[in-house]
N, C-alpha and C. Protein backbone atom coordinates (compact mmCIF):
# COMPACT_ATOMS: atom_id res chain seq x y z
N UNK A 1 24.67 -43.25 -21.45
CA UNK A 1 23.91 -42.09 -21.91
C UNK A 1 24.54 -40.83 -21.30
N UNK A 2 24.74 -40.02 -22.46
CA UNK A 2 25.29 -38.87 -21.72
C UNK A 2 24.23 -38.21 -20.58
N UNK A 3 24.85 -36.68 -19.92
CA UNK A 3 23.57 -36.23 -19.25
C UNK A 3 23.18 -35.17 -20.12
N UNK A 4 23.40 -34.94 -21.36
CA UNK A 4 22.75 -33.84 -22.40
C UNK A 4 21.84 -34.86 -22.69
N UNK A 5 21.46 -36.40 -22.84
CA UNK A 5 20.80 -36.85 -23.82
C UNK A 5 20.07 -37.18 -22.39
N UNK A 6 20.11 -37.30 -21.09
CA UNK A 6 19.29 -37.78 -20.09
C UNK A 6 18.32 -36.94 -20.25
N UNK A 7 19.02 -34.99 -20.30
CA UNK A 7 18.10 -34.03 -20.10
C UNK A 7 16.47 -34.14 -20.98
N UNK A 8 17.31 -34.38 -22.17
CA UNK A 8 16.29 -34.80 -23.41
C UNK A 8 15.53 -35.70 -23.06
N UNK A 9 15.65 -36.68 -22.62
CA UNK A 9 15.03 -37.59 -22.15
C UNK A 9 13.66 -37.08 -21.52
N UNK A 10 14.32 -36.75 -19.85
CA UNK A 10 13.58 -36.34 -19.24
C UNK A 10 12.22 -35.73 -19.43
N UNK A 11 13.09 -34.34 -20.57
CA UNK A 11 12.16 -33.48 -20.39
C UNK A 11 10.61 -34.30 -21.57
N UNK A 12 11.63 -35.15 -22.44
CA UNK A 12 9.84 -35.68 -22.97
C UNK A 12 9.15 -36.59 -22.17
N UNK A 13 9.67 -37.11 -21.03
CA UNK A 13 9.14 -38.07 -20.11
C UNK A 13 8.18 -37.06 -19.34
N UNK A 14 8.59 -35.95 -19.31
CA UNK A 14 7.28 -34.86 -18.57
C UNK A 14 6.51 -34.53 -19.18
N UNK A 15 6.87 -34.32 -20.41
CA UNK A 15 5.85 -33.95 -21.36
C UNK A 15 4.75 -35.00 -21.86
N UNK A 16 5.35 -36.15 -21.65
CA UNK A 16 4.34 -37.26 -21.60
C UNK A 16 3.30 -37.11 -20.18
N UNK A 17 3.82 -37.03 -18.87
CA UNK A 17 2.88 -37.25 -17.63
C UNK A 17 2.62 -35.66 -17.33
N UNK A 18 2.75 -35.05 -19.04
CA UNK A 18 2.09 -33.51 -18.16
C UNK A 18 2.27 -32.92 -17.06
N UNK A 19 3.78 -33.35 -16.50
CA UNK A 19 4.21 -32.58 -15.51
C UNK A 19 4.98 -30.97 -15.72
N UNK A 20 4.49 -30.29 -15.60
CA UNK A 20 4.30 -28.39 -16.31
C UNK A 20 5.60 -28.46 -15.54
N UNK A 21 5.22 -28.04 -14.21
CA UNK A 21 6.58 -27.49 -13.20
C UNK A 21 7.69 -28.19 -13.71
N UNK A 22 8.07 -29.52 -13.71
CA UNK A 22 9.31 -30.10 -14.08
C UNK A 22 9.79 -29.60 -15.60
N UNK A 23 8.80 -29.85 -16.07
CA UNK A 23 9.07 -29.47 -17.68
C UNK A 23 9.83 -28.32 -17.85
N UNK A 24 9.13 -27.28 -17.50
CA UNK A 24 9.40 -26.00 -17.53
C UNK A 24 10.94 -25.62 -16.59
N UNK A 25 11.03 -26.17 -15.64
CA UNK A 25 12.18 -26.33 -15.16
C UNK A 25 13.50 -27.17 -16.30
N UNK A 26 13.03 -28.21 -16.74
CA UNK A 26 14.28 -28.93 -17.71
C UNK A 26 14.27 -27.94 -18.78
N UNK A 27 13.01 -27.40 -19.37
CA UNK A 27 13.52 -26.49 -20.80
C UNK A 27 14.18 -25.41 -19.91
N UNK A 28 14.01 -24.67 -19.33
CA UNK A 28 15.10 -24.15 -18.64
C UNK A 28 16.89 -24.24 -18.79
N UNK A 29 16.74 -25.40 -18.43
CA UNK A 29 18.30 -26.22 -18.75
C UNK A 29 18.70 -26.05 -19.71
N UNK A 30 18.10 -26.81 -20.33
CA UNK A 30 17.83 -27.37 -21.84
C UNK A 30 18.11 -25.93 -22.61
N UNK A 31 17.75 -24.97 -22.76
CA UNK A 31 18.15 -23.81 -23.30
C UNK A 31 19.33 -22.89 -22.79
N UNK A 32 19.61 -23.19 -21.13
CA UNK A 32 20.98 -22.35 -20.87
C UNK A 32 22.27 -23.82 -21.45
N UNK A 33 22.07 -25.18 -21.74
CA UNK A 33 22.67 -25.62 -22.21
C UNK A 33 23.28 -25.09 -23.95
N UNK A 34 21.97 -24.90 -24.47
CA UNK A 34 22.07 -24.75 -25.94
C UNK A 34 22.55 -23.07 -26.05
N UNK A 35 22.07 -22.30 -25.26
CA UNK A 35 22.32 -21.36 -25.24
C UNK A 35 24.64 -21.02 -25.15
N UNK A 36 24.89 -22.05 -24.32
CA UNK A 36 26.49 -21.82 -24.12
C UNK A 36 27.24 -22.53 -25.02
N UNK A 37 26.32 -23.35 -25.39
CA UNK A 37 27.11 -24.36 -27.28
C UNK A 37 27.00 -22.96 -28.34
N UNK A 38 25.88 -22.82 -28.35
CA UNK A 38 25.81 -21.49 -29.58
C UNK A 38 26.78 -20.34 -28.88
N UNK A 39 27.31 -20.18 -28.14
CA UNK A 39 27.99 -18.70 -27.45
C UNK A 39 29.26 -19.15 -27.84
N UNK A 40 29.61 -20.75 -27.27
CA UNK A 40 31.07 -20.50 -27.26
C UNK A 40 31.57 -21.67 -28.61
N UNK A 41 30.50 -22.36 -29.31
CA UNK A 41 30.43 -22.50 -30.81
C UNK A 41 31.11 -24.27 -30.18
N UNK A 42 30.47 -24.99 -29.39
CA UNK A 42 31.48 -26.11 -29.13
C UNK A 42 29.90 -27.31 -28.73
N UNK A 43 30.60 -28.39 -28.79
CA UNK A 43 29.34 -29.67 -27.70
C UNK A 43 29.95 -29.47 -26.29
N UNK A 44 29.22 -28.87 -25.66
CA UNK A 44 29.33 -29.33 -24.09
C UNK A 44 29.59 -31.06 -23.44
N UNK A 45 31.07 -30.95 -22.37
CA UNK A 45 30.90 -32.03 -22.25
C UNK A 45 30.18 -32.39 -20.75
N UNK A 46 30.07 -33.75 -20.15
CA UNK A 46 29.00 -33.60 -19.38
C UNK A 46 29.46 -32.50 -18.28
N UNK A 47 30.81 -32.43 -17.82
CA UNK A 47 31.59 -31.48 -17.19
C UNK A 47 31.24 -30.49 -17.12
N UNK A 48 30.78 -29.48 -18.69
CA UNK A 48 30.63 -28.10 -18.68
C UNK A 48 29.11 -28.53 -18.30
N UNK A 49 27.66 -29.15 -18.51
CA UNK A 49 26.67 -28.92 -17.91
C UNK A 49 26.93 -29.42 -16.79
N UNK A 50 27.38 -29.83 -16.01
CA UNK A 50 27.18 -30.28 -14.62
C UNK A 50 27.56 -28.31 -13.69
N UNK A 51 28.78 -27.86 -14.76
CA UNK A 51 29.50 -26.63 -13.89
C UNK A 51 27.97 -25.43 -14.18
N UNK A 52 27.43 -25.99 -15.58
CA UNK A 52 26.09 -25.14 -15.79
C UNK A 52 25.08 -25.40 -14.51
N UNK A 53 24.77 -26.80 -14.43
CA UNK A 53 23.37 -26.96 -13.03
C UNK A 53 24.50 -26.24 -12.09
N UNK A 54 25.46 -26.54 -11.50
CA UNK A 54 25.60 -25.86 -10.57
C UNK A 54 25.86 -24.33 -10.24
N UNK A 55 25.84 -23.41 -11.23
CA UNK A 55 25.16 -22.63 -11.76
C UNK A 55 24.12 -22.05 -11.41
N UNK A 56 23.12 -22.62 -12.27
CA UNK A 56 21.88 -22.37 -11.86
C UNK A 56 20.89 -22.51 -10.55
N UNK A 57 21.78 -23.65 -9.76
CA UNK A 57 20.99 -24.23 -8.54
C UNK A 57 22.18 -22.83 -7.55
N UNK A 58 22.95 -22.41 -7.45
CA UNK A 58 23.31 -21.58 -7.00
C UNK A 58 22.54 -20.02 -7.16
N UNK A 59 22.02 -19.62 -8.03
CA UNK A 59 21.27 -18.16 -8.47
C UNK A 59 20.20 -19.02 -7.86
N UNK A 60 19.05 -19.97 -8.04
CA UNK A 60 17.88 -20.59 -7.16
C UNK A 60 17.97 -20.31 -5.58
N UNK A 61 19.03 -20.35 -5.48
CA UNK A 61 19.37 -20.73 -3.79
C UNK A 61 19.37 -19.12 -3.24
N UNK A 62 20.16 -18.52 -4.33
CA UNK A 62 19.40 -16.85 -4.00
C UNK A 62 18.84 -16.09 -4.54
N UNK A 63 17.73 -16.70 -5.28
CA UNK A 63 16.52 -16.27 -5.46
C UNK A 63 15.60 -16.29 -4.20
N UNK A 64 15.58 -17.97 -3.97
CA UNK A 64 14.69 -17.90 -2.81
C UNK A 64 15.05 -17.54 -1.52
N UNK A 65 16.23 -17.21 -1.18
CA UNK A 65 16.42 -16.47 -0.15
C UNK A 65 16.00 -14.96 -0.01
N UNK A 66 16.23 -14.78 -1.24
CA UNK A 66 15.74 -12.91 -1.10
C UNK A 66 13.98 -12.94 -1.39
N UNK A 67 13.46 -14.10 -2.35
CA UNK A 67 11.73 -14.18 -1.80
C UNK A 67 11.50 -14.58 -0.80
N UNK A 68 12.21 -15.48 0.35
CA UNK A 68 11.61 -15.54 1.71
C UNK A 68 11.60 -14.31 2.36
N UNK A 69 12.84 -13.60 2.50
CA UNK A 69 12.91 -12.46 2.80
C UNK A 69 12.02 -11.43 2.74
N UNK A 70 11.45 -11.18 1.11
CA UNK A 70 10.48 -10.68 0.66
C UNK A 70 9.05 -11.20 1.38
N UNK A 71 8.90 -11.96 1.69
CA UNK A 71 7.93 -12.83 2.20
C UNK A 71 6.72 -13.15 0.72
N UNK A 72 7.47 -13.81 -0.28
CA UNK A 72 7.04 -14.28 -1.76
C UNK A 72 7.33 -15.43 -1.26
N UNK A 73 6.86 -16.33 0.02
CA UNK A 73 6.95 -17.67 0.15
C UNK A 73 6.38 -18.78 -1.08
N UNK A 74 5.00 -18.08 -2.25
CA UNK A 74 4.91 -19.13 -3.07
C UNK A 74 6.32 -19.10 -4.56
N UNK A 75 6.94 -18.33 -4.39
CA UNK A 75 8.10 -17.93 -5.66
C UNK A 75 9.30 -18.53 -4.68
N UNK A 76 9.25 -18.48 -3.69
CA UNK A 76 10.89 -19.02 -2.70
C UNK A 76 10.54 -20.63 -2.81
N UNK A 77 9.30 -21.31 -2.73
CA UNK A 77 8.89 -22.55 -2.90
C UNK A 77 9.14 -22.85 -4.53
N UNK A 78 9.06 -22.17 -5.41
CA UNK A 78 9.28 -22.35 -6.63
C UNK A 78 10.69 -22.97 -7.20
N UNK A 79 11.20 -22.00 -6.67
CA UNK A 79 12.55 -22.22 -6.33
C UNK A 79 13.31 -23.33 -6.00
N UNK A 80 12.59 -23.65 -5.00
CA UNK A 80 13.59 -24.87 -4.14
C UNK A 80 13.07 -26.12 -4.91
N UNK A 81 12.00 -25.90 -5.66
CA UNK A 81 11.16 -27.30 -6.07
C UNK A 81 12.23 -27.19 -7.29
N UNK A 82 12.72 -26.34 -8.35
CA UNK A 82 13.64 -26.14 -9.23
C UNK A 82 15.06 -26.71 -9.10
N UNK A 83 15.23 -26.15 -7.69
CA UNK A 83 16.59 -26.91 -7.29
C UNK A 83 16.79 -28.43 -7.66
N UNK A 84 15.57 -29.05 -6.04
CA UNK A 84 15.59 -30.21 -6.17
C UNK A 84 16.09 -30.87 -7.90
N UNK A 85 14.90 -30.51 -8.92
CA UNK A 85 14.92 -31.19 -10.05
C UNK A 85 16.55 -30.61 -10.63
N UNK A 86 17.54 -29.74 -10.58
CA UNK A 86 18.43 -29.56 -10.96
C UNK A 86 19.76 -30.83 -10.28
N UNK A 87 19.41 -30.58 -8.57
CA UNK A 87 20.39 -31.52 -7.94
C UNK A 87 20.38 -32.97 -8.20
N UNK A 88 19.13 -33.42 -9.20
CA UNK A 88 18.68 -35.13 -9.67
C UNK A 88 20.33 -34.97 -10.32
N UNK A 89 20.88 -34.34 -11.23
CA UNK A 89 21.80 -33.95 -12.33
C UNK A 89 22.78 -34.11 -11.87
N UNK A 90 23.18 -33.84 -10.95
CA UNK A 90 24.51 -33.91 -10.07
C UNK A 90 24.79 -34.60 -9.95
N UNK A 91 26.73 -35.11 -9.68
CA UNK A 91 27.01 -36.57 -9.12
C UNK A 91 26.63 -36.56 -7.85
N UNK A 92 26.67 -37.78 -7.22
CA UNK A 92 26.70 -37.89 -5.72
C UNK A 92 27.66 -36.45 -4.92
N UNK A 93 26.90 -35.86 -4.08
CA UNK A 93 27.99 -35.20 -3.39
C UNK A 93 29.12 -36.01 -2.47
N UNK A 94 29.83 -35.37 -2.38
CA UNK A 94 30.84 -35.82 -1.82
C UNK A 94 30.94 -35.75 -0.21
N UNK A 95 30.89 -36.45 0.91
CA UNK A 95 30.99 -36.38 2.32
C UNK A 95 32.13 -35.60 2.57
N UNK A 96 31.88 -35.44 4.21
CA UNK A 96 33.05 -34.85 4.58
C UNK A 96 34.05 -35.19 4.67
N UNK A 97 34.26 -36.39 5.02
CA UNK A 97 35.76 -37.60 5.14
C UNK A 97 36.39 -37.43 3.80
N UNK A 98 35.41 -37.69 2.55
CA UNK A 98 35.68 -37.74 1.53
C UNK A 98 36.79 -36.97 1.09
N UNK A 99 35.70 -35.25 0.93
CA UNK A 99 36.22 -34.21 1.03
C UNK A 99 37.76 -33.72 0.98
N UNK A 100 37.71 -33.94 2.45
CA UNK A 100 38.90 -33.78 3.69
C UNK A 100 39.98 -34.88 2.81
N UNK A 101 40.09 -35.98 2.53
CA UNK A 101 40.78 -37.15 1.71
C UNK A 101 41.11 -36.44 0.25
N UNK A 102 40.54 -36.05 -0.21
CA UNK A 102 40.73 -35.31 -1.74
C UNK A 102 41.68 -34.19 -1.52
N UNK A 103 41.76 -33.28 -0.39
CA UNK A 103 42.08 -31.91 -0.75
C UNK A 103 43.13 -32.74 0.36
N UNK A 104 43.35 -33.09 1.00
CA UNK A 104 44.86 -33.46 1.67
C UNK A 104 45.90 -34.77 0.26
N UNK A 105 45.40 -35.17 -0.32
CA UNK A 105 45.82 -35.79 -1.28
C UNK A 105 46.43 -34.50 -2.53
N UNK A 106 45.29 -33.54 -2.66
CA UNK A 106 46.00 -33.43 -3.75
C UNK A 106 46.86 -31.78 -2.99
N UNK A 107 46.78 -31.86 -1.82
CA UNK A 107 47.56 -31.07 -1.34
C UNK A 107 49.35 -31.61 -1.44
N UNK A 108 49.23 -32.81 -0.92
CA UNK A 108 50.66 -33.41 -1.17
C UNK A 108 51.25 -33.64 -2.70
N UNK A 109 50.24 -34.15 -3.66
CA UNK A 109 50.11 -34.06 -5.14
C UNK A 109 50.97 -32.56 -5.37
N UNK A 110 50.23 -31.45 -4.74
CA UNK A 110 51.26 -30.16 -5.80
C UNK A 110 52.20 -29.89 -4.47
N UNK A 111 52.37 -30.84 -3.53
CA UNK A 111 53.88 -29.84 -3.15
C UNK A 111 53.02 -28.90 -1.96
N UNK A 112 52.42 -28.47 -1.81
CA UNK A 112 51.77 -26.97 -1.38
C UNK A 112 52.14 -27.33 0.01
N UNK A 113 52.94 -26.19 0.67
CA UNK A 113 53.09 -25.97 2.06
C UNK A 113 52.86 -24.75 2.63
N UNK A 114 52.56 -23.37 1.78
CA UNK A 114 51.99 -22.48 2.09
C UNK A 114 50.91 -21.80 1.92
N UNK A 115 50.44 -20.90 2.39
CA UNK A 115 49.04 -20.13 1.57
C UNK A 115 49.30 -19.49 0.02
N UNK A 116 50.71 -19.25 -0.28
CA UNK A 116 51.13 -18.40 -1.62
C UNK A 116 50.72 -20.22 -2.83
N UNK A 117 50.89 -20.83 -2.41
CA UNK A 117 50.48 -22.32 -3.08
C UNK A 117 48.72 -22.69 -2.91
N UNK A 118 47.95 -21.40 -2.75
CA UNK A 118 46.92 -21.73 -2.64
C UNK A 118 45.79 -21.86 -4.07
N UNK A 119 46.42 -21.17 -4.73
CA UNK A 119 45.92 -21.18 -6.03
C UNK A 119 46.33 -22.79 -7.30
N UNK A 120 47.27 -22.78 -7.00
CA UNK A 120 47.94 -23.92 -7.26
C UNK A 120 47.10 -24.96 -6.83
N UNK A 121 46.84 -25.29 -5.88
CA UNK A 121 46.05 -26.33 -4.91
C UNK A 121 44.69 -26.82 -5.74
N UNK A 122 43.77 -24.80 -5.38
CA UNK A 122 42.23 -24.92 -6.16
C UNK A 122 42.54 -25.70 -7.39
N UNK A 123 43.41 -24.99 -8.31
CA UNK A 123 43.57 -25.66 -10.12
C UNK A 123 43.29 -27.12 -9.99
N UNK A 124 43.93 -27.45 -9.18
CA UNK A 124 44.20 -29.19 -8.91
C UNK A 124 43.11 -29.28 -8.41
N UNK A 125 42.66 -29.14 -7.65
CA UNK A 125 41.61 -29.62 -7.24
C UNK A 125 39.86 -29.45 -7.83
N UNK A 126 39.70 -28.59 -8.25
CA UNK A 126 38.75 -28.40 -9.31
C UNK A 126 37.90 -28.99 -9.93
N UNK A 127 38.73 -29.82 -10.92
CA UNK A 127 38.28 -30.76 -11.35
C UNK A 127 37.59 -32.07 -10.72
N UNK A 128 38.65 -32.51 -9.83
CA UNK A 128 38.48 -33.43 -9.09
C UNK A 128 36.75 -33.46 -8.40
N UNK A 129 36.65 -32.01 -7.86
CA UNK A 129 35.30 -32.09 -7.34
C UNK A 129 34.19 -31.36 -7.65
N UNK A 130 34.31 -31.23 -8.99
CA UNK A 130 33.39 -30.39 -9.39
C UNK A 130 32.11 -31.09 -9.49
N UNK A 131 30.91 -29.62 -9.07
CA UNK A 131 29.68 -30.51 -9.04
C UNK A 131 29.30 -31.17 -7.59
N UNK A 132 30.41 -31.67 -6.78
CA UNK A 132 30.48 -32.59 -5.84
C UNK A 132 30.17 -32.24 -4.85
N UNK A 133 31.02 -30.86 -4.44
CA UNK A 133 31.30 -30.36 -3.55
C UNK A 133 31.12 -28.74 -3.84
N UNK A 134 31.02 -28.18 -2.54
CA UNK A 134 30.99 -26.46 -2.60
C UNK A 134 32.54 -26.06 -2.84
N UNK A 135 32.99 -25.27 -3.43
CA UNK A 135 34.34 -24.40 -3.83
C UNK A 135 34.34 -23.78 -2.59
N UNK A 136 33.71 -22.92 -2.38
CA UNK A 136 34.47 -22.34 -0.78
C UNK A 136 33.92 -22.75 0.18
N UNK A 137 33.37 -24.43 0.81
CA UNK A 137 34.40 -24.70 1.55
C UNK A 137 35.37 -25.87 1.39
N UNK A 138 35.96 -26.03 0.24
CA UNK A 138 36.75 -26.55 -0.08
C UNK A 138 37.87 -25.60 0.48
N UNK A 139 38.05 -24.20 -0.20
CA UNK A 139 38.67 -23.55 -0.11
C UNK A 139 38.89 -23.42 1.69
N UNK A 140 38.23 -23.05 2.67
CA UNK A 140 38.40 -22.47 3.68
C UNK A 140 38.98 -23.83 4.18
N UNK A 141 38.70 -25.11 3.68
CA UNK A 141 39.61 -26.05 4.61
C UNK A 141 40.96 -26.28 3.71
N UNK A 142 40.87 -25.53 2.53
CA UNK A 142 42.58 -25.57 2.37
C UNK A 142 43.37 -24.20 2.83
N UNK A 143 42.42 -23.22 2.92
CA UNK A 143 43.57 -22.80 4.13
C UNK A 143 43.48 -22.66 5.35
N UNK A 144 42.34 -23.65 6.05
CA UNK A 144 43.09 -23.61 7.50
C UNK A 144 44.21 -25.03 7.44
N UNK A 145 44.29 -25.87 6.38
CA UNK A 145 45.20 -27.09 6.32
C UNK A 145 46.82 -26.11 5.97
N UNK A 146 46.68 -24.59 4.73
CA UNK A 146 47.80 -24.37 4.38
C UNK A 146 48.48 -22.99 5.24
N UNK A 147 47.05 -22.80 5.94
CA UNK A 147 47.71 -21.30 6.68
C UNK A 147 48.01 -21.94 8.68
């Protein structure tokens, strides 16, 4: 099952146990999904929604930082309860060993022995962990590995 057809799923599985918050959280999805098929005229593959939740669970993460801040502790709780149901979507993250194993692999993969090979590196690596892992600090441990 893809995860466009899980989403679907889901969201009538809430709509069955009348769960509002979740619901309202998957149509959420569910429309910035449909919303980037109609923009860029294509089927999303699970790739482009996975780069979408992470996305969205990124703007969540500072939302509710600037409502704690605010002291809107019931909208910063909103938030994180949103996350959660976004991060179900995700592959497994990836550990640190892991990590560290991927970006020294595909460091030797392109050759890269300097920081000017740092862009080179990300491309390659990208893919590999998308979803998985955070981009910068992927990034900051490829260049304390390339600088």
């Amino acid at each position: 099952m893809s995860l466009k057809e899980q989403i679907v799923q889901d969201i009538k599985d809430a709509m069955k146990a009348r769960d509002k918050q979740r619901l309202g959280t998957l149509r959420l999805l569910s429309a910035a999904i449909k919303q980037k098929e109609v923009d860029d005229r294509v089927t999303l593959s699970d790739a482009d929604i996975t780069a979408i939740i992470t996305k969205m669970i990124k703007q969540r993460k500072d939302s509710a930082e600037q409502y704690q801040q605010a002291g809107r502790d019931e909208l910063a709780e909103q938030e994180r309860y949103e996350i959660s149901v976004l991060e179900g979507y995700l592959p497994e993250p990836l550990s640190e060993a892991e990590l560290d194993a991927v970006i020294q692999a595909t460091v030797h993969e392109t050759g890269a022995s300097s920081m000017a090979d740092m862009g080179k590196v990300m491309n390659a690596l990208r893919p590999k962990i998308a979803g998985r892992a955070d981009m910068s600090a992927a990034s900051a441990k490829i260049r304390a590995l390339l600088g």
